[in-house]
PDB file of N, CA and C in Angstrom:
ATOM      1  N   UNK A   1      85.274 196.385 178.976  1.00  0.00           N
ATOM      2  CA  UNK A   1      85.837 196.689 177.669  1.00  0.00           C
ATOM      3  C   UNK A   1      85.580 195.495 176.753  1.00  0.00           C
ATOM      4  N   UNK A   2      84.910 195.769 175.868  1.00  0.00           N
ATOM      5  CA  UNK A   2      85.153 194.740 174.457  1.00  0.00           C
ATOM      6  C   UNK A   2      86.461 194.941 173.433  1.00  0.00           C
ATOM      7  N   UNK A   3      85.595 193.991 172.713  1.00  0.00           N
ATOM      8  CA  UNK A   3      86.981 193.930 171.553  1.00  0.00           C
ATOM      9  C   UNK A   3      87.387 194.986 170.776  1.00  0.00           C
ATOM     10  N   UNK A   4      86.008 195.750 170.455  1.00  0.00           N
ATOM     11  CA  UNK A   4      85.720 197.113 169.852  1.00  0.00           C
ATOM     12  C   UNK A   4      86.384 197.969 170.388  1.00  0.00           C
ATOM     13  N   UNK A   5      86.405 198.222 171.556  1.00  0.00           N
ATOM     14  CA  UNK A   5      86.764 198.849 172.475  1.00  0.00           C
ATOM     15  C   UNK A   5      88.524 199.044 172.510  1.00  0.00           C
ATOM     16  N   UNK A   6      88.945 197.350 172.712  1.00  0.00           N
ATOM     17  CA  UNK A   6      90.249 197.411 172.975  1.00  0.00           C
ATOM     18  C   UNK A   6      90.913 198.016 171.405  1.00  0.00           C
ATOM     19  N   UNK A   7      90.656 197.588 170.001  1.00  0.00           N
ATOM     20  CA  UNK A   7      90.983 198.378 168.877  1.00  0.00           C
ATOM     21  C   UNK A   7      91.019 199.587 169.404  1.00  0.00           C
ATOM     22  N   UNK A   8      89.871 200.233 169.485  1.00  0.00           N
ATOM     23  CA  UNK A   8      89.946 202.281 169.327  1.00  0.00           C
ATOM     24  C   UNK A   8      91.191 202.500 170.150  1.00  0.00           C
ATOM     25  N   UNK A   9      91.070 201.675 171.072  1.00  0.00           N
ATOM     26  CA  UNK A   9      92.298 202.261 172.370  1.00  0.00           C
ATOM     27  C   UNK A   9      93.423 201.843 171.749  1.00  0.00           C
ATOM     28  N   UNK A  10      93.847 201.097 171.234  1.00  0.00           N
ATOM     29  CA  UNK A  10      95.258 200.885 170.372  1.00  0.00           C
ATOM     30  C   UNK A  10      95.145 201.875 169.412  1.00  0.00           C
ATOM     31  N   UNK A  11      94.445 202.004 168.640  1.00  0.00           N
ATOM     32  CA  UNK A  11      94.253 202.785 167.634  1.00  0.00           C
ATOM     33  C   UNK A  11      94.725 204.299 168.003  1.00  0.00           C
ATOM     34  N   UNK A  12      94.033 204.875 168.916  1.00  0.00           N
ATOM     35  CA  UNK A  12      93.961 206.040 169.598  1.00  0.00           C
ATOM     36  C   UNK A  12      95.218 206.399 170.351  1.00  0.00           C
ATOM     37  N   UNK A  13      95.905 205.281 170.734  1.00  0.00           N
ATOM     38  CA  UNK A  13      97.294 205.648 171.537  1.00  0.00           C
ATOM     39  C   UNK A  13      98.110 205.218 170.994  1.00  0.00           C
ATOM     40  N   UNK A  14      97.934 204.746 169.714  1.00  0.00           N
ATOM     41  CA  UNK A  14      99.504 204.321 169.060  1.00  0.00           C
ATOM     42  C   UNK A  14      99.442 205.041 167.616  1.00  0.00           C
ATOM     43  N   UNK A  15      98.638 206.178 167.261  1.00  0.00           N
ATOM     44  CA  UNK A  15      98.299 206.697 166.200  1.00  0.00           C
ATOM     45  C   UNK A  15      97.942 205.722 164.798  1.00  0.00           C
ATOM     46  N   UNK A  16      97.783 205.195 165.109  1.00  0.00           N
ATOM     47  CA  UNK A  16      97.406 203.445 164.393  1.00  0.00           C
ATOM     48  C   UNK A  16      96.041 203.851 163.309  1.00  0.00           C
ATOM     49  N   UNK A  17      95.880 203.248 162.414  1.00  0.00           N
ATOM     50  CA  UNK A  17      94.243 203.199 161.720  1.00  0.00           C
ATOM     51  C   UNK A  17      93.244 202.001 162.348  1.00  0.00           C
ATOM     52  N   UNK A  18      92.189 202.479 162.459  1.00  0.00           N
ATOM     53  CA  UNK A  18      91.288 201.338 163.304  1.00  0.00           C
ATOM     54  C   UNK A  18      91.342 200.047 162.531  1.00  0.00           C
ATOM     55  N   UNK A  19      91.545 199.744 160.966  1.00  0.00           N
ATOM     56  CA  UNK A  19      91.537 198.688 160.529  1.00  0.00           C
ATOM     57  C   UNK A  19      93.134 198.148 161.386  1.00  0.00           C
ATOM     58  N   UNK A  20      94.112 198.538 161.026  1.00  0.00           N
ATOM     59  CA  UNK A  20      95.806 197.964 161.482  1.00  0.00           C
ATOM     60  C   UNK A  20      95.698 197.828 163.009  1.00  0.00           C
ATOM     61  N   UNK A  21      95.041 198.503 164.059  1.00  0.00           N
ATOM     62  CA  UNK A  21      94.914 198.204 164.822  1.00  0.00           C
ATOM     63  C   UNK A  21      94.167 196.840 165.287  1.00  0.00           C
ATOM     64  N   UNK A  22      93.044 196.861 164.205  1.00  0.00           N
ATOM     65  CA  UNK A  22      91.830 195.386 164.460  1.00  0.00           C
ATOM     66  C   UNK A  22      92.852 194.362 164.136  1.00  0.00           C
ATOM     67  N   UNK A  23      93.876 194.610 163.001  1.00  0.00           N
ATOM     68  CA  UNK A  23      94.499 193.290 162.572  1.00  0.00           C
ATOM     69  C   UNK A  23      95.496 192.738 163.551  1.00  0.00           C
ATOM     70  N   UNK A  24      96.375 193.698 164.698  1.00  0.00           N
ATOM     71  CA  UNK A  24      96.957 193.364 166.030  1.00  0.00           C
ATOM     72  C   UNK A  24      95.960 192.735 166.482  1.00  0.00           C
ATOM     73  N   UNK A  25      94.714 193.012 167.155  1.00  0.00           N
ATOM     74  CA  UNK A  25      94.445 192.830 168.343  1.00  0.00           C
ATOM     75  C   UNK A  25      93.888 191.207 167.641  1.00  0.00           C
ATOM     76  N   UNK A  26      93.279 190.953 166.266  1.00  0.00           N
ATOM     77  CA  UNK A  26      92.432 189.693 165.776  1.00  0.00           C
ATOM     78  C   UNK A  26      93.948 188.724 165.581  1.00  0.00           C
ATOM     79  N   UNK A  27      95.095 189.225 165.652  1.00  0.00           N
ATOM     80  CA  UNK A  27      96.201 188.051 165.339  1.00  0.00           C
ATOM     81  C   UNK A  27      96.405 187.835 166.555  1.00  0.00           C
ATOM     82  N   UNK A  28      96.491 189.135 167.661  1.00  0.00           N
ATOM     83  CA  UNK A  28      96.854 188.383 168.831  1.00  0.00           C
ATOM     84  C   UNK A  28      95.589 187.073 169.501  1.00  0.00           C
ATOM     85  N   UNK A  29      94.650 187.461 169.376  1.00  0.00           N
ATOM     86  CA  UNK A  29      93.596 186.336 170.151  1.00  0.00           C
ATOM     87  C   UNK A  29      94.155 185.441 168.643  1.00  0.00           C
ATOM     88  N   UNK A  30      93.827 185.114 167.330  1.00  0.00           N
ATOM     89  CA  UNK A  30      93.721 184.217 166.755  1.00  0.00           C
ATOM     90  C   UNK A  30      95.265 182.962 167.692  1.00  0.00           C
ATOM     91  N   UNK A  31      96.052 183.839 167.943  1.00  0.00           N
ATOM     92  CA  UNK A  31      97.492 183.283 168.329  1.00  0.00           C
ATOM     93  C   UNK A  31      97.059 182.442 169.331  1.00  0.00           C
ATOM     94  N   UNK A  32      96.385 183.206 170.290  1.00  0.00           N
ATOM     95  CA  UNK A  32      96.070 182.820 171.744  1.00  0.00           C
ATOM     96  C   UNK A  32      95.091 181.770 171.747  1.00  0.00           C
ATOM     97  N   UNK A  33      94.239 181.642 170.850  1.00  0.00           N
ATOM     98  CA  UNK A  33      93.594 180.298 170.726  1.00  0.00           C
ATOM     99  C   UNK A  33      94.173 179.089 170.240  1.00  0.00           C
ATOM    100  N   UNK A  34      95.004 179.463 168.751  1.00  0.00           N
ATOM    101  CA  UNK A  34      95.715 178.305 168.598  1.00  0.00           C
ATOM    102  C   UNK A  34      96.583 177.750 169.287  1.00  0.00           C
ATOM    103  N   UNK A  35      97.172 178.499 170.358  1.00  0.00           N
ATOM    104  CA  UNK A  35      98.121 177.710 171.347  1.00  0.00           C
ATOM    105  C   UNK A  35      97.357 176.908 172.205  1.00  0.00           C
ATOM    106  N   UNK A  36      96.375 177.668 172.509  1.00  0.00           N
ATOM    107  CA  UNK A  36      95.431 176.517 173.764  1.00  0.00           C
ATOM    108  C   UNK A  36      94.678 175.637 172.884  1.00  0.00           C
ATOM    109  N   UNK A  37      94.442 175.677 171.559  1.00  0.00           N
ATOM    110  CA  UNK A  37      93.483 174.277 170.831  1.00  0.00           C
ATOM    111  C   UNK A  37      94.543 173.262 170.833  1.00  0.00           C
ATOM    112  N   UNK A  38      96.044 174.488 170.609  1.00  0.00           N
ATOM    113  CA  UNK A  38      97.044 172.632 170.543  1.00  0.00           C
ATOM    114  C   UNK A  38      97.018 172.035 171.983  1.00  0.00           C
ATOM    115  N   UNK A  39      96.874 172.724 173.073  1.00  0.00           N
ATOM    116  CA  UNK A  39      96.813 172.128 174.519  1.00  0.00           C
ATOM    117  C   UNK A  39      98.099 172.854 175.049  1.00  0.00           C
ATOM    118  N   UNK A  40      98.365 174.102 174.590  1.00  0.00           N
ATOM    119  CA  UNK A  40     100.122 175.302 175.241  1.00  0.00           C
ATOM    120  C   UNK A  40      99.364 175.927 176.104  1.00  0.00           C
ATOM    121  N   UNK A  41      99.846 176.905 176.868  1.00  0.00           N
ATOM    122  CA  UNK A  41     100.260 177.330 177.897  1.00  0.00           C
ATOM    123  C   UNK A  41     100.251 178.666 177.518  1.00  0.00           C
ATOM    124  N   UNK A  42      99.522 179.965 178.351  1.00  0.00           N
ATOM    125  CA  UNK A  42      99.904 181.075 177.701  1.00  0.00           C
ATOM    126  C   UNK A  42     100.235 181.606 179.229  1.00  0.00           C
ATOM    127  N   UNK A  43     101.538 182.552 179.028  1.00  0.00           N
ATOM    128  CA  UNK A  43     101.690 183.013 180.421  1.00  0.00           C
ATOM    129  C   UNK A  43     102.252 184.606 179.847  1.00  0.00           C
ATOM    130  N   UNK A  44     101.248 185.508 180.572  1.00  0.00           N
ATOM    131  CA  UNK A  44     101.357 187.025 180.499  1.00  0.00           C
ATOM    132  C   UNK A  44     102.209 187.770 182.062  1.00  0.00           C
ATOM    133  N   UNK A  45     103.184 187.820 181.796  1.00  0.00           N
ATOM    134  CA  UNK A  45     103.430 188.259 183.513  1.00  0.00           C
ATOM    135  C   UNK A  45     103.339 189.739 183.794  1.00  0.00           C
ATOM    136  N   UNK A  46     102.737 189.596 184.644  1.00  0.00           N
ATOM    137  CA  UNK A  46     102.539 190.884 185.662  1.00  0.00           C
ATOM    138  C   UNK A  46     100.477 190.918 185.222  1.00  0.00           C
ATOM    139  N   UNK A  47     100.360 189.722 184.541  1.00  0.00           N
ATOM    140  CA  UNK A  47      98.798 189.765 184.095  1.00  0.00           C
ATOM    141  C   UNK A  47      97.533 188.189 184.739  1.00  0.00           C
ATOM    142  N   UNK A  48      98.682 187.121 183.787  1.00  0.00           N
ATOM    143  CA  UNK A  48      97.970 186.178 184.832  1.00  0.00           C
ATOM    144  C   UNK A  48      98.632 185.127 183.335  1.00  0.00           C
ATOM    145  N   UNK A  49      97.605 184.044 183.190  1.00  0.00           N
ATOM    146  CA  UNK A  49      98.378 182.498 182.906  1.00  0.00           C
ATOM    147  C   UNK A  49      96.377 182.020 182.082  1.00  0.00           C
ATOM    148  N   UNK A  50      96.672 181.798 181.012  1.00  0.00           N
ATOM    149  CA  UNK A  50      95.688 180.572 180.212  1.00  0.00           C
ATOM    150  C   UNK A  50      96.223 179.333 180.358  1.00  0.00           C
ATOM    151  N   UNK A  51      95.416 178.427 180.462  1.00  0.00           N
ATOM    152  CA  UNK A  51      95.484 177.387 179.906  1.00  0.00           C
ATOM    153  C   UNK A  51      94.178 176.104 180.185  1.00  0.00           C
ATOM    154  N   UNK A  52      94.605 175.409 179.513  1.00  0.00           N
ATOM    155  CA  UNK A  52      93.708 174.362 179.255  1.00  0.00           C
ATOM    156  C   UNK A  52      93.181 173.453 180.032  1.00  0.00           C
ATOM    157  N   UNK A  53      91.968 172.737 180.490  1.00  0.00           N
ATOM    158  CA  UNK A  53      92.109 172.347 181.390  1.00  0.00           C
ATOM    159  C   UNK A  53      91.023 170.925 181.207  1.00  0.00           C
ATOM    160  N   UNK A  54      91.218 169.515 181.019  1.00  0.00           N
ATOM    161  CA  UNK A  54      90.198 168.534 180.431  1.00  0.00           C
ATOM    162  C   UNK A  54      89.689 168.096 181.697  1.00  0.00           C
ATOM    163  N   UNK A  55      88.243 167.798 181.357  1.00  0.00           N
ATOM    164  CA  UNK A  55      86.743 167.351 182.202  1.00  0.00           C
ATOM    165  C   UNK A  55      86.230 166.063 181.626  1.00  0.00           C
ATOM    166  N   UNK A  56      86.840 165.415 182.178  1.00  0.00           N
ATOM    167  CA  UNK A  56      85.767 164.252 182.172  1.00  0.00           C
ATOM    168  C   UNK A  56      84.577 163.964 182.187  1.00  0.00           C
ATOM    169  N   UNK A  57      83.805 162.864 181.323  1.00  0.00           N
ATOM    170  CA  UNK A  57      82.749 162.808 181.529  1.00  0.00           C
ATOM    171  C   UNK A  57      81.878 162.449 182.797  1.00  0.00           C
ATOM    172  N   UNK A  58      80.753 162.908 182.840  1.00  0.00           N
ATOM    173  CA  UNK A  58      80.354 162.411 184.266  1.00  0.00           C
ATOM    174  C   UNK A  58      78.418 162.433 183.923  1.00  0.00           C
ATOM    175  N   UNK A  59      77.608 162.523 184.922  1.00  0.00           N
ATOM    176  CA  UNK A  59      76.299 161.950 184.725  1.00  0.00           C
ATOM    177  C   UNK A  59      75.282 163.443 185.038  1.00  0.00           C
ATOM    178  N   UNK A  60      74.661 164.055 184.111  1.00  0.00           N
ATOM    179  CA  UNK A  60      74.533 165.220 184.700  1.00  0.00           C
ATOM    180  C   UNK A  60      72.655 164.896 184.784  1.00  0.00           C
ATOM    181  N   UNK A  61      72.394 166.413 185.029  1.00  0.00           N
ATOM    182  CA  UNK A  61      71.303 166.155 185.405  1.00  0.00           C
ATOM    183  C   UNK A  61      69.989 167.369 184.220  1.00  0.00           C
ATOM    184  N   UNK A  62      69.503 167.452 183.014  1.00  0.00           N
ATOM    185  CA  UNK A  62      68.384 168.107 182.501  1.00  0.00           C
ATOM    186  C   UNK A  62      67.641 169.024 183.461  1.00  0.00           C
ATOM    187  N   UNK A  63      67.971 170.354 183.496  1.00  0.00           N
ATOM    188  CA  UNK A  63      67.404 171.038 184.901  1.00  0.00           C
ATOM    189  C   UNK A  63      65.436 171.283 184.296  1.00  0.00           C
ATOM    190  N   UNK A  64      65.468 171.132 183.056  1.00  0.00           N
ATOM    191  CA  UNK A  64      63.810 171.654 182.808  1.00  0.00           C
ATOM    192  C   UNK A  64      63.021 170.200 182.616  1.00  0.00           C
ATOM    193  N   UNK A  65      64.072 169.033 182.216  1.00  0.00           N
ATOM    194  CA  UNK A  65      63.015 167.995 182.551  1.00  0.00           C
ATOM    195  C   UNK A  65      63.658 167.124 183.832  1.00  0.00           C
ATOM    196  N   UNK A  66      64.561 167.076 184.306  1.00  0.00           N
ATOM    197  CA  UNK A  66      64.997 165.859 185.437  1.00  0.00           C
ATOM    198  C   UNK A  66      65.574 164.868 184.543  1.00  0.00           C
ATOM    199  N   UNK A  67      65.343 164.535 183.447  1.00  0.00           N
ATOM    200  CA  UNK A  67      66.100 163.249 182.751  1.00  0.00           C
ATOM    201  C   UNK A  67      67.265 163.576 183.384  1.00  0.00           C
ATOM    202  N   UNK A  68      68.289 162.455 183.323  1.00  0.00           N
ATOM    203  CA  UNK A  68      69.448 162.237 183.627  1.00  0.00           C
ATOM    204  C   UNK A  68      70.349 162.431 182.243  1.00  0.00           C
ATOM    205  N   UNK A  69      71.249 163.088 182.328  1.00  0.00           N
ATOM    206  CA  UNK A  69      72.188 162.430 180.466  1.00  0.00           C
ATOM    207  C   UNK A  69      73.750 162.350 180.965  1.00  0.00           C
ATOM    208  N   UNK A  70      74.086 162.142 180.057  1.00  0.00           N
ATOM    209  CA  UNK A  70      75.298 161.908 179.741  1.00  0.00           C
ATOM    210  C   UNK A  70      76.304 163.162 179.658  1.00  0.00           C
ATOM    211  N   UNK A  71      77.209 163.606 180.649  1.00  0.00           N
ATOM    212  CA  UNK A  71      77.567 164.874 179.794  1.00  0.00           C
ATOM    213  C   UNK A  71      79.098 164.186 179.169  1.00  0.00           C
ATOM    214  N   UNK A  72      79.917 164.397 177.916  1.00  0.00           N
ATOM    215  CA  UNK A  72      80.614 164.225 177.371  1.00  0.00           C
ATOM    216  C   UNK A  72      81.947 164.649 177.694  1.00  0.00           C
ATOM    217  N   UNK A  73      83.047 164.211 177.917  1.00  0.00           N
ATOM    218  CA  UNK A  73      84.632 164.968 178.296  1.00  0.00           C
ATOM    219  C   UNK A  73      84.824 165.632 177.421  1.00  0.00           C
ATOM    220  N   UNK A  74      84.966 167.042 178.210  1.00  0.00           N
ATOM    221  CA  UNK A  74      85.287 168.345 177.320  1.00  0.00           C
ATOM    222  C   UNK A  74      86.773 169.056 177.979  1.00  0.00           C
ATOM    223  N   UNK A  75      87.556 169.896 177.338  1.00  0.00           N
ATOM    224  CA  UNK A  75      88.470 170.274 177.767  1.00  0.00           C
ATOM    225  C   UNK A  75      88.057 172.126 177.318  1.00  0.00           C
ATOM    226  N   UNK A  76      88.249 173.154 178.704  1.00  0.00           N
ATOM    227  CA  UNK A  76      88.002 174.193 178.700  1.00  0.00           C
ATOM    228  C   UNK A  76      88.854 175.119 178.839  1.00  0.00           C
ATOM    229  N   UNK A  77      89.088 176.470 178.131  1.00  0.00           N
ATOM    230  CA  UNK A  77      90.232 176.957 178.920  1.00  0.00           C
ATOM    231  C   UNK A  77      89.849 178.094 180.166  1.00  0.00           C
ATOM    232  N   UNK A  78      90.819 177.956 180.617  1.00  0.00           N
ATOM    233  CA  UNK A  78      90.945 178.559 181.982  1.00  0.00           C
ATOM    234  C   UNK A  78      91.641 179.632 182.356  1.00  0.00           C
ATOM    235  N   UNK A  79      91.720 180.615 183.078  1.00  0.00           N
ATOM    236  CA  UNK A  79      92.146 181.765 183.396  1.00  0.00           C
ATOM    237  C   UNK A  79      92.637 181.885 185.203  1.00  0.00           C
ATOM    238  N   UNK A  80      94.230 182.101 185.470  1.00  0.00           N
ATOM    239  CA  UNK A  80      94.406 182.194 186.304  1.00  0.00           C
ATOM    240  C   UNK A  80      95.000 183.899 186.937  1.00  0.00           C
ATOM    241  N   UNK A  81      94.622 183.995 187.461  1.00  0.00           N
ATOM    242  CA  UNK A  81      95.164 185.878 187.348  1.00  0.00           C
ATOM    243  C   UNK A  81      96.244 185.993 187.720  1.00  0.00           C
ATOM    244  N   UNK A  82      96.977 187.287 187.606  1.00  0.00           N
ATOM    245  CA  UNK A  82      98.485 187.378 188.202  1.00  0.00           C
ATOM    246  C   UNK A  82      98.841 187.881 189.548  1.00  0.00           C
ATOM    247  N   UNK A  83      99.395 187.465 190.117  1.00  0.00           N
ATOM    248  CA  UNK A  83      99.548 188.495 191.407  1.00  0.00           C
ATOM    249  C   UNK A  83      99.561 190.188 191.327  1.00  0.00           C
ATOM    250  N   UNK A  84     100.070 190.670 190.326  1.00  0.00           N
ATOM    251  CA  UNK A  84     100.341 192.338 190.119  1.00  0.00           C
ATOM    252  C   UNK A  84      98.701 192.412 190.019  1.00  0.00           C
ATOM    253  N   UNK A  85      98.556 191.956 188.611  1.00  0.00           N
ATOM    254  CA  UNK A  85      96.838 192.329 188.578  1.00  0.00           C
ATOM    255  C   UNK A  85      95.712 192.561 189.376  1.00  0.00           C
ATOM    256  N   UNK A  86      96.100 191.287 190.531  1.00  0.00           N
ATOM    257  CA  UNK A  86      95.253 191.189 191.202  1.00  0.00           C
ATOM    258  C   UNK A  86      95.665 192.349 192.552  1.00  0.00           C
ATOM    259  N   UNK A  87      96.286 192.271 192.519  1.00  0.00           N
ATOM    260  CA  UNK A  87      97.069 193.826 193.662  1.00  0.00           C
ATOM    261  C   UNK A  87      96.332 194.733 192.995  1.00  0.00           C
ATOM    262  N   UNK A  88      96.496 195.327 191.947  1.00  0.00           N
ATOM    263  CA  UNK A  88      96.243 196.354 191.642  1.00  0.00           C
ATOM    264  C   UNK A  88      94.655 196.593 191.667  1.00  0.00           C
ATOM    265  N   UNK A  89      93.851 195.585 190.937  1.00  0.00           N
ATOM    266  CA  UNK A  89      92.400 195.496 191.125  1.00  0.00           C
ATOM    267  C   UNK A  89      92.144 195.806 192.427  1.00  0.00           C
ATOM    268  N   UNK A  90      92.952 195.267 193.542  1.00  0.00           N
ATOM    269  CA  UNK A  90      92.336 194.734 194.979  1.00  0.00           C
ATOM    270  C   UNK A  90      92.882 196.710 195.236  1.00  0.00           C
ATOM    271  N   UNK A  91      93.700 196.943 195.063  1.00  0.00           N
ATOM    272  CA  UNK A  91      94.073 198.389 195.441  1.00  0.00           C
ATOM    273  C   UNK A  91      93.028 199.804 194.820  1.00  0.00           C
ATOM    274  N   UNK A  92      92.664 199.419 193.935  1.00  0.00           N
ATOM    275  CA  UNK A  92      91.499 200.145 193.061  1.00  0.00           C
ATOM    276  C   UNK A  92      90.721 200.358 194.012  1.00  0.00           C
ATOM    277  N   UNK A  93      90.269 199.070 194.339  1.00  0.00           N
ATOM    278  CA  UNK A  93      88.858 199.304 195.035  1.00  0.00           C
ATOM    279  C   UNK A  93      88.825 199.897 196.155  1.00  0.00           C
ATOM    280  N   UNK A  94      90.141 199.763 197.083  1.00  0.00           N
ATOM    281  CA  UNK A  94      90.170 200.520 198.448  1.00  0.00           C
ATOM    282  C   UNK A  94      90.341 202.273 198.276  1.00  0.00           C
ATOM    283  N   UNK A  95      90.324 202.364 196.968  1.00  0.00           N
ATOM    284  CA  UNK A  95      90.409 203.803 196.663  1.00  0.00           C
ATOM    285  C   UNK A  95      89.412 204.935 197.059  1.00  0.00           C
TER     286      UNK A  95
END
């Protein structure tokens, strides 16, 4: 599912207009980023947990020439799943 995607389906099950629906689903991610650019914590239960997670720099390696560089400390966010979710995925499949 994309983003496109997740609109129609709000749209479609909450009798919603596809624009009022786009403006939920673009405030909720806009939300969800600004909490993790400040360095927060997002926790969805029964879904799973964002958050942030900083990398140090370290010495990497140019895979098309071999030079060596520098890679820079970056901080990424991260995705941990929920136990329900992951039940349920894991139960799907034995279907």
């Amino acid at each position: 599912m994309n983003k496109s995607e997740l609109v129609e389906a709000l749209a479609g099950e909450n009798g919603l207009t596809y624009k009022k629906a786009e403006e939920i689903v673009n405030l909720v991610f806009d939300s969800m980023a600004a909490t993790l650019s400040e360095g927060g914590r997002i926790e969805i239960r029964g879904f799973g947990s964002f958050v942030v997670k900083d990398y140090k720099s370290y010495m990497g390696r140019n895979p098309k020439t071999g030079e060596m560089i520098k890679v820079k400390p970056k901080r990424l966010p991260f995705f941990k799943v929920g136990k329900e979710l992951r039940e349920r995925v894991n139960s799907a499949r034995r279907s």
